[in-house]
C-alpha atoms as a PDB file:
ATOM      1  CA  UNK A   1       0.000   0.000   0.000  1.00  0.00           C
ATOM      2  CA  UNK A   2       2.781   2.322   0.286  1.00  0.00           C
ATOM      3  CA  UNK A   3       3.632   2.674  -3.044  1.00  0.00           C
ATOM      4  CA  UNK A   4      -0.220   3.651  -3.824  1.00  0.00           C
ATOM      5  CA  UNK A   5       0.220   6.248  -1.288  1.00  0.00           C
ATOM      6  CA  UNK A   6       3.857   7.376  -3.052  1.00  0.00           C
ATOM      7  CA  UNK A   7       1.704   7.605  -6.524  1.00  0.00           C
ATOM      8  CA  UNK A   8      -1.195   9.622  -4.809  1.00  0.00           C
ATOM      9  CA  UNK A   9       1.133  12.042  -3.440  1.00  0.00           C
ATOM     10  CA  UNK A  10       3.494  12.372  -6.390  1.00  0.00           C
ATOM     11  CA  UNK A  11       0.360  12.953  -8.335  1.00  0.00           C
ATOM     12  CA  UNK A  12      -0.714  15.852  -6.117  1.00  0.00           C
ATOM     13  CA  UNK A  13       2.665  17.473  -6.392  1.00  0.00           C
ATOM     14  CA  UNK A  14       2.565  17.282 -10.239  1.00  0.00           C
ATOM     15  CA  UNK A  15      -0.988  18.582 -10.047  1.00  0.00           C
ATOM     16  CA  UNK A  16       0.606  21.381  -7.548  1.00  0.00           C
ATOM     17  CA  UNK A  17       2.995  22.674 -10.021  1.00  0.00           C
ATOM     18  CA  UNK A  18       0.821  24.219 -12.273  1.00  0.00           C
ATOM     19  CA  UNK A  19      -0.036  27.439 -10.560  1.00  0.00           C
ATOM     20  CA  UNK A  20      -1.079  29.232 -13.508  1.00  0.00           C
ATOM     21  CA  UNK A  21      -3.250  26.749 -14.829  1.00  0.00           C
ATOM     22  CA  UNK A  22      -4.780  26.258 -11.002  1.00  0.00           C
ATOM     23  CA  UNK A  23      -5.144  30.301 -10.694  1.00  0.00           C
ATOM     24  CA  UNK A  24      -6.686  30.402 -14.087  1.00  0.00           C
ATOM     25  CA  UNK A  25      -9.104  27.357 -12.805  1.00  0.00           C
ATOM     26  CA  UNK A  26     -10.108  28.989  -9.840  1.00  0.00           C
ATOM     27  CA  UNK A  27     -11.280  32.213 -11.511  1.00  0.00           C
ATOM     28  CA  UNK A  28     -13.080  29.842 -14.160  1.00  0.00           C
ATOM     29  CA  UNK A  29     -15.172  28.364 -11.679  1.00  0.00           C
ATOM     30  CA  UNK A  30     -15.602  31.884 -10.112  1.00  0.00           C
ATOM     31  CA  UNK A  31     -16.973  33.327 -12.800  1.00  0.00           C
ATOM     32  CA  UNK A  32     -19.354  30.309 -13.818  1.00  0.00           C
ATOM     33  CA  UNK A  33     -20.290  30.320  -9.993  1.00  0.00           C
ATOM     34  CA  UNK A  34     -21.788  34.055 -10.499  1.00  0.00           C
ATOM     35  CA  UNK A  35     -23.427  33.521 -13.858  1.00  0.00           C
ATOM     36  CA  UNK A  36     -25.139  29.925 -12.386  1.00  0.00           C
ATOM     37  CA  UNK A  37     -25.917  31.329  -9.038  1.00  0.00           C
ATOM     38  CA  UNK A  38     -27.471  34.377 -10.520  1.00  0.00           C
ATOM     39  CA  UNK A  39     -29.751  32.222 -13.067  1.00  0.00           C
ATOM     40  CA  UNK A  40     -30.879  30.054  -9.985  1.00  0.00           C
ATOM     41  CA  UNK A  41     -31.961  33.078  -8.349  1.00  0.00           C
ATOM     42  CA  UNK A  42     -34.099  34.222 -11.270  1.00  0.00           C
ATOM     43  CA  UNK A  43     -35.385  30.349 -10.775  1.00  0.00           C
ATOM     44  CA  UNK A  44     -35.833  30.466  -7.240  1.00  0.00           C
ATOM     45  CA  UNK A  45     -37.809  33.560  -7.496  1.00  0.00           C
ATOM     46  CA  UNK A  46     -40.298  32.717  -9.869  1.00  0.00           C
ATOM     47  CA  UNK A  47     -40.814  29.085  -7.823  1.00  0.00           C
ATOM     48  CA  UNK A  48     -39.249  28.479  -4.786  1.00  0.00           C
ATOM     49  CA  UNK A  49     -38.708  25.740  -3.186  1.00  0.00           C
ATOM     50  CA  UNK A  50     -38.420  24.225  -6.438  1.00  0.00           C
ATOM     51  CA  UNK A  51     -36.908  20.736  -6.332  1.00  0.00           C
ATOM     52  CA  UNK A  52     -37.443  20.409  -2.386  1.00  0.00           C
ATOM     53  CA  UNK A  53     -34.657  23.473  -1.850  1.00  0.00           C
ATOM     54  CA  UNK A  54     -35.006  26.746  -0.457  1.00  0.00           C
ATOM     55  CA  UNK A  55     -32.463  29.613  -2.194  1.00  0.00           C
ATOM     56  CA  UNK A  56     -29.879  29.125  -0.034  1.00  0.00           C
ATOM     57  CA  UNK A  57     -29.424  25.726  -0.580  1.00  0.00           C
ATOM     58  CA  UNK A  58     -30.173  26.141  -4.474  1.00  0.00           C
ATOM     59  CA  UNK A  59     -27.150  28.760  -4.045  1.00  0.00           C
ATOM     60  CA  UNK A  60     -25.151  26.238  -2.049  1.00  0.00           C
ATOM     61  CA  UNK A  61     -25.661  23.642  -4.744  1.00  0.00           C
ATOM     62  CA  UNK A  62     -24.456  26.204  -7.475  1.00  0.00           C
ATOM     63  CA  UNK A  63     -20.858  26.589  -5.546  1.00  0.00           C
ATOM     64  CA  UNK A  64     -20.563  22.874  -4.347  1.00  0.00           C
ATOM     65  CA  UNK A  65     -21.172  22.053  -7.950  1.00  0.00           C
ATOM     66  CA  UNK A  66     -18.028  24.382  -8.859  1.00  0.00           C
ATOM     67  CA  UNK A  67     -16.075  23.187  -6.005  1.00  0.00           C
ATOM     68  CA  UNK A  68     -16.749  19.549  -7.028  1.00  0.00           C
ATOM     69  CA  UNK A  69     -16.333  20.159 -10.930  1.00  0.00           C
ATOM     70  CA  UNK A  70     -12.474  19.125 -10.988  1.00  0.00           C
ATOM     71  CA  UNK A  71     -12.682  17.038  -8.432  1.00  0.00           C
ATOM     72  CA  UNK A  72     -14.663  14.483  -9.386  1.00  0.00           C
ATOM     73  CA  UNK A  73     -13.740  14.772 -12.886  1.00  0.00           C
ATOM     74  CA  UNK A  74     -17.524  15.343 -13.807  1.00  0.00           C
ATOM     75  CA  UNK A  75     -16.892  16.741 -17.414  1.00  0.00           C
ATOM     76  CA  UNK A  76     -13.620  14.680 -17.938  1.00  0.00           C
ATOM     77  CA  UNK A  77      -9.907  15.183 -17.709  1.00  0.00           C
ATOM     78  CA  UNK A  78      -7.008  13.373 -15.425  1.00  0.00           C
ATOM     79  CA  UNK A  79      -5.700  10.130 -15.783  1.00  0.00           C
ATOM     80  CA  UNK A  80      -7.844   8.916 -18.822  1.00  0.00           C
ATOM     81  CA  UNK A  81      -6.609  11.056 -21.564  1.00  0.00           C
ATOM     82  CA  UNK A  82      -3.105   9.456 -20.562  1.00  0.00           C
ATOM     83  CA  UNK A  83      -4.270   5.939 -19.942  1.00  0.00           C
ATOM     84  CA  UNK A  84      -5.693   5.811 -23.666  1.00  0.00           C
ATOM     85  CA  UNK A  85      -2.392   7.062 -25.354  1.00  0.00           C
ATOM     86  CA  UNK A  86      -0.689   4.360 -23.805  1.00  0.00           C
ATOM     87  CA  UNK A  87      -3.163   1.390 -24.821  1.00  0.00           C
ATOM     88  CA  UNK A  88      -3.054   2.982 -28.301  1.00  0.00           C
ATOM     89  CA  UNK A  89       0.414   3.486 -28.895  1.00  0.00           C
ATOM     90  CA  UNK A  90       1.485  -0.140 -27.155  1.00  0.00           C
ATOM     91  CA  UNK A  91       3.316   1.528 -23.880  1.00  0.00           C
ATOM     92  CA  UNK A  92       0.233  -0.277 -22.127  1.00  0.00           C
ATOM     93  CA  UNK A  93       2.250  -3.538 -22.115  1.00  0.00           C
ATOM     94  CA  UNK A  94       5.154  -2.558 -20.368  1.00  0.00           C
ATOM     95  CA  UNK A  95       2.742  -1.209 -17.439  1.00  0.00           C
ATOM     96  CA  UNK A  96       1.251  -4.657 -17.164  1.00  0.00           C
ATOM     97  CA  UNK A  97       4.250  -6.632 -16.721  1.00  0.00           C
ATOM     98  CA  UNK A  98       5.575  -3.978 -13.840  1.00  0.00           C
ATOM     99  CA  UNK A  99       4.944  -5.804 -10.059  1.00  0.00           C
ATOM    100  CA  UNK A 100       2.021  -3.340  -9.394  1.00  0.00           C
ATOM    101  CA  UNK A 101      -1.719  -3.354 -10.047  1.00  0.00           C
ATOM    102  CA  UNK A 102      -3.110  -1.328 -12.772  1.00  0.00           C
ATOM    103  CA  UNK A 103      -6.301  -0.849 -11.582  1.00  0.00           C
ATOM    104  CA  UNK A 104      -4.722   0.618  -8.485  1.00  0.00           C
ATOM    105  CA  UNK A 105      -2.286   2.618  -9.822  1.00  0.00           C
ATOM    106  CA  UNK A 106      -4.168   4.692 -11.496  1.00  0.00           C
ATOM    107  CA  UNK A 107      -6.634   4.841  -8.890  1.00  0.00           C
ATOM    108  CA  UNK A 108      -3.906   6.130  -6.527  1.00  0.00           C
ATOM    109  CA  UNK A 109      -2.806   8.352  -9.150  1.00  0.00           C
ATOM    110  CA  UNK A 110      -6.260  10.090  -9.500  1.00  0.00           C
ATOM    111  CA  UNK A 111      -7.127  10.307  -5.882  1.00  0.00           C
ATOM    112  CA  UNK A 112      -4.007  12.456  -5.500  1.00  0.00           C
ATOM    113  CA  UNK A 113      -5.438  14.852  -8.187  1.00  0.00           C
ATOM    114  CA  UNK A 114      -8.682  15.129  -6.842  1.00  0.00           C
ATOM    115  CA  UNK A 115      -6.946  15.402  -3.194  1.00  0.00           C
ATOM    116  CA  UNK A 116      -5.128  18.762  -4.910  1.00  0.00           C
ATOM    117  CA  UNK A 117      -8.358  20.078  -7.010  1.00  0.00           C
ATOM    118  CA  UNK A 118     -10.504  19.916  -3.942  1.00  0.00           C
ATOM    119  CA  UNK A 119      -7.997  22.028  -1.774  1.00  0.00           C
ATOM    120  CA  UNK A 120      -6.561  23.997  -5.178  1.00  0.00           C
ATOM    121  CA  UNK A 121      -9.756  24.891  -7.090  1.00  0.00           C
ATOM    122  CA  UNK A 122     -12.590  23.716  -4.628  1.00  0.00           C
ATOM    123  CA  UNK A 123     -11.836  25.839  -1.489  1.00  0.00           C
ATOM    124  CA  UNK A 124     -11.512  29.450  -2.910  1.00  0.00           C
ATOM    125  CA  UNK A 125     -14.556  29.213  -5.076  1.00  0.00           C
ATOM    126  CA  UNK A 126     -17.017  28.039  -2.084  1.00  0.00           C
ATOM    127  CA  UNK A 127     -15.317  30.871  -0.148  1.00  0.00           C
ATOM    128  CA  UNK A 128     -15.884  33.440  -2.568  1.00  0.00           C
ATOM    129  CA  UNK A 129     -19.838  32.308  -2.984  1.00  0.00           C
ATOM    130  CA  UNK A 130     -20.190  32.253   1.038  1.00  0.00           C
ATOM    131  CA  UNK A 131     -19.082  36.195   1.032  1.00  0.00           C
ATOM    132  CA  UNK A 132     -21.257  37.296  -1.922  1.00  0.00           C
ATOM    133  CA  UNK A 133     -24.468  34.939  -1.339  1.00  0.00           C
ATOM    134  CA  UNK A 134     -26.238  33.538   1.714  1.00  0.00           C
ATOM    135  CA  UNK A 135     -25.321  29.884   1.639  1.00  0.00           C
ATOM    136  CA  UNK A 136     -26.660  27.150   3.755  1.00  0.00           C
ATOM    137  CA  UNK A 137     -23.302  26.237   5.409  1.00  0.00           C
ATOM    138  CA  UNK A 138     -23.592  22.880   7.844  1.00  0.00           C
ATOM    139  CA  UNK A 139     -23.333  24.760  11.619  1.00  0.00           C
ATOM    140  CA  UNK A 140     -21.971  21.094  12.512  1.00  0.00           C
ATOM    141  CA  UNK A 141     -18.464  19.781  11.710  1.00  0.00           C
ATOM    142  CA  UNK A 142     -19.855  16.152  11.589  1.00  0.00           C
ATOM    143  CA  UNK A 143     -22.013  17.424   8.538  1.00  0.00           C
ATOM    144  CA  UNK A 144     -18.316  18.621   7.036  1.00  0.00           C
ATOM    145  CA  UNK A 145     -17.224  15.270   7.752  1.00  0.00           C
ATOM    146  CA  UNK A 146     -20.058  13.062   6.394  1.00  0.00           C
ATOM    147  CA  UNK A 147     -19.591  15.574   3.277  1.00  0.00           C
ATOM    148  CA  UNK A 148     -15.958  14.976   2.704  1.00  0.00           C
ATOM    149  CA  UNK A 149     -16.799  10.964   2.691  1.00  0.00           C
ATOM    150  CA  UNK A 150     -19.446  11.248   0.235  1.00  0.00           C
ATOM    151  CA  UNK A 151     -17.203  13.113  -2.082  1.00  0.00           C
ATOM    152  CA  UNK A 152     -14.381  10.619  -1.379  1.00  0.00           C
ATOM    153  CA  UNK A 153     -16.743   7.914  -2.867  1.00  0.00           C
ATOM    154  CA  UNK A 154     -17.846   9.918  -5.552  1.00  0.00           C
ATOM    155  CA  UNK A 155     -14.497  10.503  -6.760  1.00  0.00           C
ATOM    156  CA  UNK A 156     -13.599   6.711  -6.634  1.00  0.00           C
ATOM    157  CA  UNK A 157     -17.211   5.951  -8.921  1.00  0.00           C
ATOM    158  CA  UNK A 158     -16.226   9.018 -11.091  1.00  0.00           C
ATOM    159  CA  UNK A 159     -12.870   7.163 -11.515  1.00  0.00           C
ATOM    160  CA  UNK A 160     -13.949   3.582 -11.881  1.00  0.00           C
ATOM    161  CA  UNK A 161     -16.483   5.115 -14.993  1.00  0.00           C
ATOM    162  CA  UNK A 162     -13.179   7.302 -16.678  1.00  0.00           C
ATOM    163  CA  UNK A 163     -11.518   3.783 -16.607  1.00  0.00           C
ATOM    164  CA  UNK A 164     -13.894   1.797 -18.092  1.00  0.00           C
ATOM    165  CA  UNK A 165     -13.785   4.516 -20.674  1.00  0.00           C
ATOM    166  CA  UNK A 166      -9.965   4.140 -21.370  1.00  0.00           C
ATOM    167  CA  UNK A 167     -10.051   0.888 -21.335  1.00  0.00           C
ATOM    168  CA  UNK A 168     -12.489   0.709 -24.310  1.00  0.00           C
ATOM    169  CA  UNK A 169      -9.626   1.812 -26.535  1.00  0.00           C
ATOM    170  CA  UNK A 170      -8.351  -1.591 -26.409  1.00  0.00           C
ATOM    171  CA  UNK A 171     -10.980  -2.555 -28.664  1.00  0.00           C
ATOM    172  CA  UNK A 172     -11.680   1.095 -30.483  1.00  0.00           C
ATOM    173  CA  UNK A 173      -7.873   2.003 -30.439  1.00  0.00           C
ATOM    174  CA  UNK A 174      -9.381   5.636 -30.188  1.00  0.00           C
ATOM    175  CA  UNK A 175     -11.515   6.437 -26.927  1.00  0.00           C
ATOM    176  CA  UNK A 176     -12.087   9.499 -27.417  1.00  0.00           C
ATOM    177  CA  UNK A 177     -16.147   8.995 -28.689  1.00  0.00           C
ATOM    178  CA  UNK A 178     -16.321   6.904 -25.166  1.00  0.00           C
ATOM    179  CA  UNK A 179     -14.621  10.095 -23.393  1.00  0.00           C
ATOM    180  CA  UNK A 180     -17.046  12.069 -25.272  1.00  0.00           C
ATOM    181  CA  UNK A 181     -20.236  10.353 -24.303  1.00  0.00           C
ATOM    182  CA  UNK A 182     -18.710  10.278 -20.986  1.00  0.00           C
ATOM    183  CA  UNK A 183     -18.270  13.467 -20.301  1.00  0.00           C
ATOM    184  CA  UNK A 184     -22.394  14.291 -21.722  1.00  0.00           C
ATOM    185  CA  UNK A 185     -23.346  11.672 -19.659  1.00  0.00           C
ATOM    186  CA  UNK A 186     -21.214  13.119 -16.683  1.00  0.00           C
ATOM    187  CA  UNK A 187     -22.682  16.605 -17.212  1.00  0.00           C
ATOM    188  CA  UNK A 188     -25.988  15.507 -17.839  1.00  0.00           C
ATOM    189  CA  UNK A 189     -26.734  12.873 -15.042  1.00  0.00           C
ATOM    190  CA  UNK A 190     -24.490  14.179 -12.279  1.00  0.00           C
ATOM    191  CA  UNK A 191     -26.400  17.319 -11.584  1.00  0.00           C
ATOM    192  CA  UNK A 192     -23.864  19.794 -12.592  1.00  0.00           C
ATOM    193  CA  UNK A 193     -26.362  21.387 -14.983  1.00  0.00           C
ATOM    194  CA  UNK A 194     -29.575  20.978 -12.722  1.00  0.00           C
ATOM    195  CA  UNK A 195     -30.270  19.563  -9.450  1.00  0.00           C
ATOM    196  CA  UNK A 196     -31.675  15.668 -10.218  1.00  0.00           C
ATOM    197  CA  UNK A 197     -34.543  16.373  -8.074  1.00  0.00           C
ATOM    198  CA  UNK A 198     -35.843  18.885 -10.831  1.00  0.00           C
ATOM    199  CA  UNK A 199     -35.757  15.818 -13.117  1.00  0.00           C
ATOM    200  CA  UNK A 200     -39.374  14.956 -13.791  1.00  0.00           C
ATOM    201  CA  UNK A 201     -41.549  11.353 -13.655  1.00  0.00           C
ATOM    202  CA  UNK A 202     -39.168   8.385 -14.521  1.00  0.00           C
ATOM    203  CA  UNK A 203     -36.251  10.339 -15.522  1.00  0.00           C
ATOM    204  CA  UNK A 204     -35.702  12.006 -12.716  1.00  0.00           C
ATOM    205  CA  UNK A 205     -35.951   8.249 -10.700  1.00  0.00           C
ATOM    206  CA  UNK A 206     -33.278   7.038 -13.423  1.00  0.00           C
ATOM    207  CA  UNK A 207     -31.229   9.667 -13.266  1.00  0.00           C
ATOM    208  CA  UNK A 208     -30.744   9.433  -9.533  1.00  0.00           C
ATOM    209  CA  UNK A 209     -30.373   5.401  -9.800  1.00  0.00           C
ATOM    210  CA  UNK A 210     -27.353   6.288 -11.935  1.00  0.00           C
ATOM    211  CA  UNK A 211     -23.957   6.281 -10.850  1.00  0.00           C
ATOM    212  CA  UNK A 212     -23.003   9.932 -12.222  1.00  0.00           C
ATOM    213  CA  UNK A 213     -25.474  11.205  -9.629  1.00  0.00           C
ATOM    214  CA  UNK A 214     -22.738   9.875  -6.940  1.00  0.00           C
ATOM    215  CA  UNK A 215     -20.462  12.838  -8.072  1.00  0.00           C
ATOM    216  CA  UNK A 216     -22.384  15.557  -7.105  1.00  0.00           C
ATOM    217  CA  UNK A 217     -26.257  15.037  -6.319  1.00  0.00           C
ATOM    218  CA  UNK A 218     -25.898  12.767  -3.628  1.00  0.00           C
ATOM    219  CA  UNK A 219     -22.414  14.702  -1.942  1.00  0.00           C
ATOM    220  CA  UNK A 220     -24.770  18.359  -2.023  1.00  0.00           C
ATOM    221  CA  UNK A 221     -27.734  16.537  -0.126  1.00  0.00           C
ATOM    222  CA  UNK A 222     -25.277  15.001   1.981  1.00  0.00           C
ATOM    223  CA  UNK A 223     -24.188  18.603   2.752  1.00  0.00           C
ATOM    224  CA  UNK A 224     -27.329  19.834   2.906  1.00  0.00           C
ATOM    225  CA  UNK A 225     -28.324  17.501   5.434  1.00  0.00           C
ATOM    226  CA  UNK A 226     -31.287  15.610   3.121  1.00  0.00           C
ATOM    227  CA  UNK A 227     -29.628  12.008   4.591  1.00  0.00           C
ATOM    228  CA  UNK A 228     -30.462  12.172   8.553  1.00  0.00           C
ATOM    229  CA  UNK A 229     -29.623   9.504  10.695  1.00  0.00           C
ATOM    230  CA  UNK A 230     -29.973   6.426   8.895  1.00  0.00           C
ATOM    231  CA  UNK A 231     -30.656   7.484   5.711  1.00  0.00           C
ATOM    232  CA  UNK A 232     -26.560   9.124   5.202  1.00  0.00           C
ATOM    233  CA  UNK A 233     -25.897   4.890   5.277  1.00  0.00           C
ATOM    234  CA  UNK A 234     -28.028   4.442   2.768  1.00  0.00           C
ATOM    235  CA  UNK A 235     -26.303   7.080   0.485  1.00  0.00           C
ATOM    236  CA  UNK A 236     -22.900   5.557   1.355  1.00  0.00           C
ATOM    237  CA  UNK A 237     -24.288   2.227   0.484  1.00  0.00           C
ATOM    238  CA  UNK A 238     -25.520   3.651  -3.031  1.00  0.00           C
ATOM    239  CA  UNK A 239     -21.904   4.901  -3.149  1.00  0.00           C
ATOM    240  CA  UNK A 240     -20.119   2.570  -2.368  1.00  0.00           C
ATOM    241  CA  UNK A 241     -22.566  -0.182  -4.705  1.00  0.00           C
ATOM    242  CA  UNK A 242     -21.689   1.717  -7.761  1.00  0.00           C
ATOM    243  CA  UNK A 243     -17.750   2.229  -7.099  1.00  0.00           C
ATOM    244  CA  UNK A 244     -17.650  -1.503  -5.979  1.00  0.00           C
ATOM    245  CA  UNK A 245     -19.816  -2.737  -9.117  1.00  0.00           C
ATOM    246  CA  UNK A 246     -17.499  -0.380 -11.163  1.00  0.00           C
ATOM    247  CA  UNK A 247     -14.386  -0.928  -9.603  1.00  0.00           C
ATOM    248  CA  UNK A 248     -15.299  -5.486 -10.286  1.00  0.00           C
ATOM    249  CA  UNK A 249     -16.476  -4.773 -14.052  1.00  0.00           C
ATOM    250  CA  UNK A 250     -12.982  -2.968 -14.512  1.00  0.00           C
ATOM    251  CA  UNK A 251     -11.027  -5.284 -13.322  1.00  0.00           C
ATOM    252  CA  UNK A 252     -12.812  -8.077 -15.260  1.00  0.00           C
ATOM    253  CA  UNK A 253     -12.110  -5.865 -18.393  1.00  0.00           C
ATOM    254  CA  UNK A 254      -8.829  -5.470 -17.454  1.00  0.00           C
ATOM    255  CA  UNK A 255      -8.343  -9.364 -17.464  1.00  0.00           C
ATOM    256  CA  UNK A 256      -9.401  -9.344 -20.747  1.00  0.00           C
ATOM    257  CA  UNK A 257      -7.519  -6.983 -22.410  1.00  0.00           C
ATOM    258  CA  UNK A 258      -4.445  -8.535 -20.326  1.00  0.00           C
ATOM    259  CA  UNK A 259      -4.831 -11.687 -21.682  1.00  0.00           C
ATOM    260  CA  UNK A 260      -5.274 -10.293 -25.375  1.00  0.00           C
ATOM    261  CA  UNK A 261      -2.283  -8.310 -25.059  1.00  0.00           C
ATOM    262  CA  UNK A 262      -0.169 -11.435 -23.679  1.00  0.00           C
ATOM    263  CA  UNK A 263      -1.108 -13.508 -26.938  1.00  0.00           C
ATOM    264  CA  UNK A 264      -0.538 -10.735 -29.354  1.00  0.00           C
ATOM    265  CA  UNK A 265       2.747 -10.429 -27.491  1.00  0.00           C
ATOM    266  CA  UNK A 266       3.434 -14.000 -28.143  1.00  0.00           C
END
């Protein structure tokens, strides 16, 4: 386990180096913040309440959604882009003879870079949105804590989708129309464009029974304390279900490809 936790911290130091990029990131997801947070009060006056949140917690969901937008990868970007290139140009091969798992390699890798994006583009743009709006910040630091969880598991589910999605290129030698439908998909079912609860009839019941809704829906009502008691179990359980069903379908694809690229090799 040690070298997992050497790749999770060399990836947050490589993620650290690029200041520019992170400053440039930050003010990104400031600006969005505004425009979003502005629109859902032009919402939230003309129905409030709407999807079982008052304006403060629509507002909250706006700036947890840019907090969370790196972090759990929810239109794309870390590991997979890199993953791909290697299965397409060969390199893949070398990383499967090395003595270390694949899967969690790259796992490690991208819970290093979510550990950075959370702290490096998550923090500033929550802290600007608490000064401007009235948020519905958790008065308890248990809430915080349940929160962080939550987003822990959503960041594993958001990785176990990403690669699934890379390792389709064994078989398309080009991911990038996975990455793409990904990424929709990611956009789309996660939240980040709308709160889920807005989604009407069956959709909406779909959409939430979907894993991209473990990247942001479920960590916001975890935040917003919609999960009391025994109920914040049952969202861990959903959680955890999809990264664990994820994580298993991987690995069996993983076994697959292996085992193609050892008799091509031979």
């Amino acid at each position: 386990m040690r070298l997992y936790a050497v790749v999770a911290a060399g990836q947050f130091r490589r993620y650290a180096t690029y200041r520019t990029a992170t400053a440039a990131g930050v003010f990104t997801n400031t600006v969005f913040g505004f425009i979003l947070a502005y629109t859902y009060v032009a919402l939230w006056d003309e129905r409030p309440q709407l999807g079982g949140y008052d304006m403060s917690q629509a507002l909250s969901y706006v700036w947890l959604g840019q907090a969370l937008l790196m972090t759990c990868s929810m239109m794309g970007g870390g590991f997979e882009d890199e993953l791909i290139e290697r299965i397409r140009t060969g390199d893949i091969a070398v990383d499967l003879y090395r003595p270390a798992d694949l899967q969690l390699w790259w796992l490690a890798g991208d819970l290093g870079r979510a550990a950075f994006h959370l702290l490096g583009r998550g923090i500033v743009p929550m802290l600007v949105g608490s000064l401007a709006f009235e948020l519905a910040l958790p008065s308890s630091p248990g809430v915080w804590v349940a929160f962080l969880v939550s987003v822990g598991l959503g960041v594993v589910v958001s990785f176990a989708i990403r690669y699934l999605v890379a390792l389709s290129a064994f078989w398309l030698l080009d991911g990038a129309g996975t990455a793409q439908m990904a990424w929709l998909a990611g956009m789309f079912f996660s939240g980040m464009l709308l709160p889920l609860t807005l989604f009407p009839g069956v959709l909406g019941d779909v959409a939430r029974a979907l894993p991209w809704s473990s990247l942001l829906q479920v960590p916001v009502d975890v935040f917003l304390g919609k999960y009391p008691g025994w109920e914040l179990a049952r969202a861990y359980a959903f959680q955890a279900g999809w990264a664990l069903a994820l994580l298993l379908v991987g690995r069996m694809v993983q076994s697959v490809a292996t085992r193609r690229v050892v008799v091509q090799g031979g």
